[in-house]
Protein backbone atom coordinates (compact mmCIF):
# COMPACT_ATOMS: atom_id res chain seq x y z
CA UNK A 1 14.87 -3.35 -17.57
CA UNK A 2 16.55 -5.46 -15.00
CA UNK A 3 14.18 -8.75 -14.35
CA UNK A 4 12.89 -9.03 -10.97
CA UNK A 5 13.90 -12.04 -8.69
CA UNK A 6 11.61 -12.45 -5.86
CA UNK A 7 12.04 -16.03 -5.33
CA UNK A 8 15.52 -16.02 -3.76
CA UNK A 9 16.79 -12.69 -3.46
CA UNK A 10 14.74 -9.98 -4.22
CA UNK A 11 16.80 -8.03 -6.33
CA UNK A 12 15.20 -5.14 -8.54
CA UNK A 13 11.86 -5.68 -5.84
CA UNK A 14 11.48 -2.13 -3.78
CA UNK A 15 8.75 -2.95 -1.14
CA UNK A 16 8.94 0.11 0.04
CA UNK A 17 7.80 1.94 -3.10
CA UNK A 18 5.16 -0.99 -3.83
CA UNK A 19 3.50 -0.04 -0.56
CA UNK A 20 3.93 3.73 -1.24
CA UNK A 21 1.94 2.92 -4.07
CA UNK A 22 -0.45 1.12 -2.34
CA UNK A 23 -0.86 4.10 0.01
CA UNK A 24 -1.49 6.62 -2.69
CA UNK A 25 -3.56 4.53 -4.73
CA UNK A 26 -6.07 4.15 -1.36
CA UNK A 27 -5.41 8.11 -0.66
CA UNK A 28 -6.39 8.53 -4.17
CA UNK A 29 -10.03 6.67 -4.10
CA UNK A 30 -10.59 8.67 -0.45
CA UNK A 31 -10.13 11.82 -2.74
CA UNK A 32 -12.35 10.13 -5.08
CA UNK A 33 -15.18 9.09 -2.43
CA UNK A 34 -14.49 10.50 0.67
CA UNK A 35 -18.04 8.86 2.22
CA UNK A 36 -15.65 5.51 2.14
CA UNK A 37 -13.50 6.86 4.68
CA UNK A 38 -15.25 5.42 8.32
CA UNK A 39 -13.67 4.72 11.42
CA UNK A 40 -11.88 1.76 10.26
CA UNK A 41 -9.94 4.01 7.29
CA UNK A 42 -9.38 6.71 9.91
CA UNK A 43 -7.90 4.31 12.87
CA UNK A 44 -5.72 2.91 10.14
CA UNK A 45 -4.55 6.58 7.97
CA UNK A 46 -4.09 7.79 11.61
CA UNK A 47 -0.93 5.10 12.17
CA UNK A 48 0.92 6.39 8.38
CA UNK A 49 3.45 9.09 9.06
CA UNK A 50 2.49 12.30 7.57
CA UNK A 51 5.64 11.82 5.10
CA UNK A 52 5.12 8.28 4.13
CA UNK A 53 6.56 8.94 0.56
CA UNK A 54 10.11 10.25 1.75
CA UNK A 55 13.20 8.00 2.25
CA UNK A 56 13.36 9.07 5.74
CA UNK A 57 10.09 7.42 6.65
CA UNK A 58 11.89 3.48 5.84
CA UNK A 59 13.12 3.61 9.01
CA UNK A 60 10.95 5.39 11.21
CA UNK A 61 8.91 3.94 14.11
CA UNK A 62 5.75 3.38 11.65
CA UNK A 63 6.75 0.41 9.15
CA UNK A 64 4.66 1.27 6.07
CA UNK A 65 4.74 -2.33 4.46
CA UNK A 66 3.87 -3.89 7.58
CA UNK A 67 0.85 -1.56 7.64
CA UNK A 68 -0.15 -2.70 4.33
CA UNK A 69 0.87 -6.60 3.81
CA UNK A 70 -0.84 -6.90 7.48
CA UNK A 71 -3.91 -4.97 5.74
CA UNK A 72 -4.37 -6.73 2.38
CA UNK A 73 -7.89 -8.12 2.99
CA UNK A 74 -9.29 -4.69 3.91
CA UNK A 75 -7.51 -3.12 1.39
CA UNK A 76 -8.37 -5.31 -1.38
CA UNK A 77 -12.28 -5.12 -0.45
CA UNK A 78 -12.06 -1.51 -0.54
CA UNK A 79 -10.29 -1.20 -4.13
CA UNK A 80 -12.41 -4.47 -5.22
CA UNK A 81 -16.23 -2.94 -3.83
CA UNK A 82 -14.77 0.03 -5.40
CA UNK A 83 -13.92 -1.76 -8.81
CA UNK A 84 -10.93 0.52 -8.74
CA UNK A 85 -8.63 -1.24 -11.15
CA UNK A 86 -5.50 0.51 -10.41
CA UNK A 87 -5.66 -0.11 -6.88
CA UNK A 88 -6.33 -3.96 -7.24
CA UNK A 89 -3.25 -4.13 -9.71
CA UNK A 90 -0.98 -2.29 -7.62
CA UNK A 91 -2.10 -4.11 -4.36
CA UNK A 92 -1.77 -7.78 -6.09
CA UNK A 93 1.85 -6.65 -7.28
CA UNK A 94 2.50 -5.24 -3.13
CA UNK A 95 1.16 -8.69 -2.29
CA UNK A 96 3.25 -10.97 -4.75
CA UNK A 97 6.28 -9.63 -4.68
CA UNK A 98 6.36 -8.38 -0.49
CA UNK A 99 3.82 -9.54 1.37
């Protein structure tokens, strides 16, 4: 495994995939609890593309990691109220290593 270096240039980090991640692990608890989804979740689901998870998305008009480092205190209440572990591991690594 090639060691991560996020201190001065990144290498081995994908942000991209760390916010797909993200994404799917907060799709994931919806599917889980969909009561949790209010007008907040909807405003901000309503601004992912559709295909989030494809290549093609990186450079659309809808920048995914923006979406989510911007987002990090919401998202982290709704994973921590939650207590949905995976969520709050996979958002701290998002958050450390991108945001």
């Amino acid at each position: 495994m090639l060691k991560k270096d996020r201190y001065i240039t990144f290498q081995n980090i994908d942000c991209y995939q760390n916010a797909v991640d993200v994404l799917d692990c907060m799709y994931e608890l919806f599917k889980l609890k969909p009561n949790l989804k209010n007008g907040f979740w909807i405003k901000f689901c309503e601004q992912l593309p559709i295909n989030y998870k494809e290549e093609f998305s990186k450079d659309g008009n809808r920048d995914i990691l923006y979406l989510v480092c911007s987002n990090v205190f919401y998202l982290s209440d709704l994973f921590e109220e939650n207590e949905f572990q995976k969520g709050i591991d996979v958002l701290k690594n998002a958050e450390l290593e991108c945001c």
